[in-house]
PDB file of N, CA and C in Angstrom:
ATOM      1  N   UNK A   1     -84.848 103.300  88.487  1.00  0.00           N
ATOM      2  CA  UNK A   1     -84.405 103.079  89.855  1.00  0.00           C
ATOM      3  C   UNK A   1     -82.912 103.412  89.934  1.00  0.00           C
ATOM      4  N   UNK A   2     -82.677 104.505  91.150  1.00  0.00           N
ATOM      5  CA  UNK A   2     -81.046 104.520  91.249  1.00  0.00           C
ATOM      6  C   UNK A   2     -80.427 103.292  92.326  1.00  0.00           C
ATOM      7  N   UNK A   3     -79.465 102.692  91.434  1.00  0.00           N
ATOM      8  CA  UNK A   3     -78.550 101.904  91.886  1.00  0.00           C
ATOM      9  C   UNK A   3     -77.423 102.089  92.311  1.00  0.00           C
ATOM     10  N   UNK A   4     -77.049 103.411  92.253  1.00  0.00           N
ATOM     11  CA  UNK A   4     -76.105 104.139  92.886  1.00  0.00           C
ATOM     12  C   UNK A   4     -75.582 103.864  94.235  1.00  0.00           C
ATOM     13  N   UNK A   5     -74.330 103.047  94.647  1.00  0.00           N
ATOM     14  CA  UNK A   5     -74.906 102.679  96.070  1.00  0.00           C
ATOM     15  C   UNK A   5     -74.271 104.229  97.141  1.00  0.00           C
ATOM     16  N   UNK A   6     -74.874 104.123  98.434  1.00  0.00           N
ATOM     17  CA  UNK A   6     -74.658 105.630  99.240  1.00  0.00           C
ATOM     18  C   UNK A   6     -73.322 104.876 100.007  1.00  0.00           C
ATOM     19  N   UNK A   7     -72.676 105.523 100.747  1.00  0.00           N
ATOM     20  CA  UNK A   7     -71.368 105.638 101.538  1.00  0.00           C
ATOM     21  C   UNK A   7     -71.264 104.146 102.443  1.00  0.00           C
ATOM     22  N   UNK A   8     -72.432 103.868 102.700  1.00  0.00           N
ATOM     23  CA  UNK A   8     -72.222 102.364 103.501  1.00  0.00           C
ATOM     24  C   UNK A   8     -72.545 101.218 102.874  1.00  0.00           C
ATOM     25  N   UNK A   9     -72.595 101.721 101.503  1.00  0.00           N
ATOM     26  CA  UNK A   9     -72.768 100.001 100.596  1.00  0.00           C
ATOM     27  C   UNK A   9     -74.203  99.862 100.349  1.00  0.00           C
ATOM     28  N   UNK A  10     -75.381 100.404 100.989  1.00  0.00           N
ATOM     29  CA  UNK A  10     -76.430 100.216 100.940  1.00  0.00           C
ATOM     30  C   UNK A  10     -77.082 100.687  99.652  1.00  0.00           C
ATOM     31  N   UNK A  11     -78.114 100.257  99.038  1.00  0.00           N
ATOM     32  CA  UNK A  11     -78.969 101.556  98.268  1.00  0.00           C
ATOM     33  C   UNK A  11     -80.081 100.314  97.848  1.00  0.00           C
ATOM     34  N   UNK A  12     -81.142 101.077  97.340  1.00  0.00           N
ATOM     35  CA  UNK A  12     -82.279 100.987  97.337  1.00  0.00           C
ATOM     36  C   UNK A  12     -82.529  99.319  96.562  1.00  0.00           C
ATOM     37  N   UNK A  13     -81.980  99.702  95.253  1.00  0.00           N
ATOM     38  CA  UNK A  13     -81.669  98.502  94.268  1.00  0.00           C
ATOM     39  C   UNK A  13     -82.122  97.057  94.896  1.00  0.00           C
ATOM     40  N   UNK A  14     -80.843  97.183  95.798  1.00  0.00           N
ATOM     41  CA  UNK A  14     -79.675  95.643  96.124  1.00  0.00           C
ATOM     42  C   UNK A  14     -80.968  95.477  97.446  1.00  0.00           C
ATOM     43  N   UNK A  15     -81.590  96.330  97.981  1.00  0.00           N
ATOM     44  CA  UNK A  15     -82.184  96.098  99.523  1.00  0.00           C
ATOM     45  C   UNK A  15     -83.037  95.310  99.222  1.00  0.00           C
ATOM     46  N   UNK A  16     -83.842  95.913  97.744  1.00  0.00           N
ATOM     47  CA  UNK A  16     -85.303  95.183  97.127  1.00  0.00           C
ATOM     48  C   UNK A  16     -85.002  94.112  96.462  1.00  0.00           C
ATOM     49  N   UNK A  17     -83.851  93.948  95.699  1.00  0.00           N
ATOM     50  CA  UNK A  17     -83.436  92.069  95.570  1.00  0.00           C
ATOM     51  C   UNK A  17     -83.496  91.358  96.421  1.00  0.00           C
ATOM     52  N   UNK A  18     -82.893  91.946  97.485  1.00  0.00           N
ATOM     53  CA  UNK A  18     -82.261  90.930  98.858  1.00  0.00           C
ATOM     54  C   UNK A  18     -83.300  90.725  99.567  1.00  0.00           C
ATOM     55  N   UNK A  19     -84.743  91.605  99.514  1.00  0.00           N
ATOM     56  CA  UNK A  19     -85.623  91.164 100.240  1.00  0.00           C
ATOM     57  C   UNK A  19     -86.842  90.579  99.271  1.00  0.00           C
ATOM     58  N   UNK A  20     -86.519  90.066  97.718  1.00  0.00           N
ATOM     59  CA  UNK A  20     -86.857  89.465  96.629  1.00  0.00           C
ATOM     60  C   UNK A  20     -86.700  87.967  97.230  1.00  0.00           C
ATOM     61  N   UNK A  21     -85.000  87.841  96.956  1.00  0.00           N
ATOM     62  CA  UNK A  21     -84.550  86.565  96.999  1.00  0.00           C
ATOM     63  C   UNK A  21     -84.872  85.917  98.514  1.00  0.00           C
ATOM     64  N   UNK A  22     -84.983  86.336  99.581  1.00  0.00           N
ATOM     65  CA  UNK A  22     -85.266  86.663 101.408  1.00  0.00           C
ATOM     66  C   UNK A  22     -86.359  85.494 100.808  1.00  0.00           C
ATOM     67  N   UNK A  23     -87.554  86.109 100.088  1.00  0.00           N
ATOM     68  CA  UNK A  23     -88.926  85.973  99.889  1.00  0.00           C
ATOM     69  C   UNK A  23     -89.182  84.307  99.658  1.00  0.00           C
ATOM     70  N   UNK A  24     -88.600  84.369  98.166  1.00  0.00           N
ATOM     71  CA  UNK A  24     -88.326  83.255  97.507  1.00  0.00           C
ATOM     72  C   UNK A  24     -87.766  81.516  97.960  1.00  0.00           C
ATOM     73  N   UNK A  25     -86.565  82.282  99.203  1.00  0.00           N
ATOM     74  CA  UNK A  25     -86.138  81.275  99.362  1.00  0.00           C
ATOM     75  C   UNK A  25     -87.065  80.707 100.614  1.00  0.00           C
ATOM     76  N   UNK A  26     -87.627  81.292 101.572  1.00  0.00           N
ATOM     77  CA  UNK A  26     -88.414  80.961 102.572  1.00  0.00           C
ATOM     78  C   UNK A  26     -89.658  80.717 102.083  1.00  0.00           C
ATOM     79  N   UNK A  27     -90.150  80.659 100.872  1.00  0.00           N
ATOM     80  CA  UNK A  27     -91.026  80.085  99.975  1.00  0.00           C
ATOM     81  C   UNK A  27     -91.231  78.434  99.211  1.00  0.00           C
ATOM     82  N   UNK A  28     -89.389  78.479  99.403  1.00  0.00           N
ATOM     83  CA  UNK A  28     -89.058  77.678  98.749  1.00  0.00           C
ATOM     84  C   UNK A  28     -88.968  76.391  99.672  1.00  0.00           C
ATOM     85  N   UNK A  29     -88.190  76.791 100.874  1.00  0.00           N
ATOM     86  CA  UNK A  29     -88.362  76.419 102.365  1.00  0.00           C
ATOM     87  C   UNK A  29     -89.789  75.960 102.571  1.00  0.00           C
ATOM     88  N   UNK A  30     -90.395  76.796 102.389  1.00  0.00           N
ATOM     89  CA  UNK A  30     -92.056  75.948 103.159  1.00  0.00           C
ATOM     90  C   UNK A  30     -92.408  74.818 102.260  1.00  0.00           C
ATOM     91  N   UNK A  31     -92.402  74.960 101.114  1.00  0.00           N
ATOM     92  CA  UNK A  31     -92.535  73.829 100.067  1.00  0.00           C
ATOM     93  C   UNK A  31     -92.089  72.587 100.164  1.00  0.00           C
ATOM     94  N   UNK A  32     -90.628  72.884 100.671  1.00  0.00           N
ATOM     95  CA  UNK A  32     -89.685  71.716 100.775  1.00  0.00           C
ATOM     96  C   UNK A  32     -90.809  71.080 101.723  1.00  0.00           C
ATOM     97  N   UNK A  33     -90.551  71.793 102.941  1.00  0.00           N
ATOM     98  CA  UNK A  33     -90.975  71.111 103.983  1.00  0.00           C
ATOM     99  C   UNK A  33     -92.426  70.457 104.159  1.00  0.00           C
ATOM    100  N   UNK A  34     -93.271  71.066 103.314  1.00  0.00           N
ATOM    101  CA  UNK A  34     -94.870  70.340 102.935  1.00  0.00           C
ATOM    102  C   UNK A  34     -94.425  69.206 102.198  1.00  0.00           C
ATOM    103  N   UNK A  35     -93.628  68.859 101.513  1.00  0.00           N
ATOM    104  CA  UNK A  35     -93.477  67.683 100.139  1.00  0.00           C
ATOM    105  C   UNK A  35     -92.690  66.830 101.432  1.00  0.00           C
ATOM    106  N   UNK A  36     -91.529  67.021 101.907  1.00  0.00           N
ATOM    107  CA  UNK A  36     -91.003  66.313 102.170  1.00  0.00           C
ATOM    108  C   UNK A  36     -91.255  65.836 104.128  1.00  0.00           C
ATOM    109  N   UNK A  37     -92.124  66.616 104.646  1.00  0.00           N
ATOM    110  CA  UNK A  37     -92.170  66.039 105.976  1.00  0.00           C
ATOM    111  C   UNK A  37     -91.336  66.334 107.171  1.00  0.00           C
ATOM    112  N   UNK A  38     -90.362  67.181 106.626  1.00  0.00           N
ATOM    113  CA  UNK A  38     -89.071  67.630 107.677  1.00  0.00           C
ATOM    114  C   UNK A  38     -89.114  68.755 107.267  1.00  0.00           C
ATOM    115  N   UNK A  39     -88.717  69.479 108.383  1.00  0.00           N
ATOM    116  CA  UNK A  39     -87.914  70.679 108.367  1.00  0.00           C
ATOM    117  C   UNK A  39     -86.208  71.146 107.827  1.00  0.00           C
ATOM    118  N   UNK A  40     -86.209  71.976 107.733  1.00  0.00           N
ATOM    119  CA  UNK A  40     -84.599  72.366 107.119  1.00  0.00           C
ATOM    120  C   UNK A  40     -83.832  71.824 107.771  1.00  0.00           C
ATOM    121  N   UNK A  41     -83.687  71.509 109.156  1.00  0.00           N
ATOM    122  CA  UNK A  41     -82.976  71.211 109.838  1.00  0.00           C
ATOM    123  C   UNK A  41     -82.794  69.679 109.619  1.00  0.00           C
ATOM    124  N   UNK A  42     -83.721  68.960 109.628  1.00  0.00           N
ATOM    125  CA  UNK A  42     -83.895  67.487 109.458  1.00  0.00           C
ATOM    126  C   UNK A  42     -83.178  67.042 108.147  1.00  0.00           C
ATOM    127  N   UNK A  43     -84.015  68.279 106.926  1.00  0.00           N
ATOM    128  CA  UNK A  43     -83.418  67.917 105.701  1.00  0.00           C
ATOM    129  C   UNK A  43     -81.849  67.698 105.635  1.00  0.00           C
ATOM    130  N   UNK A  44     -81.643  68.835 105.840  1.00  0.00           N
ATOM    131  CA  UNK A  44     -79.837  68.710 106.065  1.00  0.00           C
ATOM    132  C   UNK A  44     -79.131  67.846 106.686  1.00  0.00           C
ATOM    133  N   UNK A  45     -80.017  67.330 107.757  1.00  0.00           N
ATOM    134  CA  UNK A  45     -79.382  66.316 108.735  1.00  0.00           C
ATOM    135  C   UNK A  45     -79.073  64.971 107.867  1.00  0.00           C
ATOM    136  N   UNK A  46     -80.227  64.504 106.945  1.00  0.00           N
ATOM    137  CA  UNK A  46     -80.534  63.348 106.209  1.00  0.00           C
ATOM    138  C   UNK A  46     -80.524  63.314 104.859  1.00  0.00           C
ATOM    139  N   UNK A  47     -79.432  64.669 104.103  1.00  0.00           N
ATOM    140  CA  UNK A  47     -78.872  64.834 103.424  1.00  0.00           C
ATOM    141  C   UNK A  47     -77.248  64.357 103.379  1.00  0.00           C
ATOM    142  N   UNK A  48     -76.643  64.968 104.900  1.00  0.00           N
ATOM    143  CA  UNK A  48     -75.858  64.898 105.270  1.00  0.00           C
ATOM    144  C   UNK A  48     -75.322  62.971 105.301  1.00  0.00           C
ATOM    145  N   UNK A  49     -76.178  62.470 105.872  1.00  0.00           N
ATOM    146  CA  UNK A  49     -76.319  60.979 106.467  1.00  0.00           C
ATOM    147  C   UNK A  49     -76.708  60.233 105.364  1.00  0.00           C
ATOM    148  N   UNK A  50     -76.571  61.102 104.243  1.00  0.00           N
ATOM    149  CA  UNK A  50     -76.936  59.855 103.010  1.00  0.00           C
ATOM    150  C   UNK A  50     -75.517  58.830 102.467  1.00  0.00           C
TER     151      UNK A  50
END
């Protein structure tokens, strides 16, 4: 795979991580939110308020 990046920073590499990690974390997100009963928003809220 070229990692070479082109003139605007972009290239192929870094796009397919970023839409790796994209994956993962909104994966990770739904999980939370099945175990724990809240949403991201809530979580943070009552993270925050601890």
């Amino acid at each position: 795979m070229n990692s070479q990046s082109s003139f605007t920073g972009f290239s192929a590499f870094s796009e397919i991580w970023n839409g790796r990690l994209a994956m993962m974390g909104f994966t990770l997100a739904l999980i939370t939110e099945a175990l724990t009963g809240k949403g991201i928003i809530g979580q943070i809220i009552s993270w925050l308020t601890f």
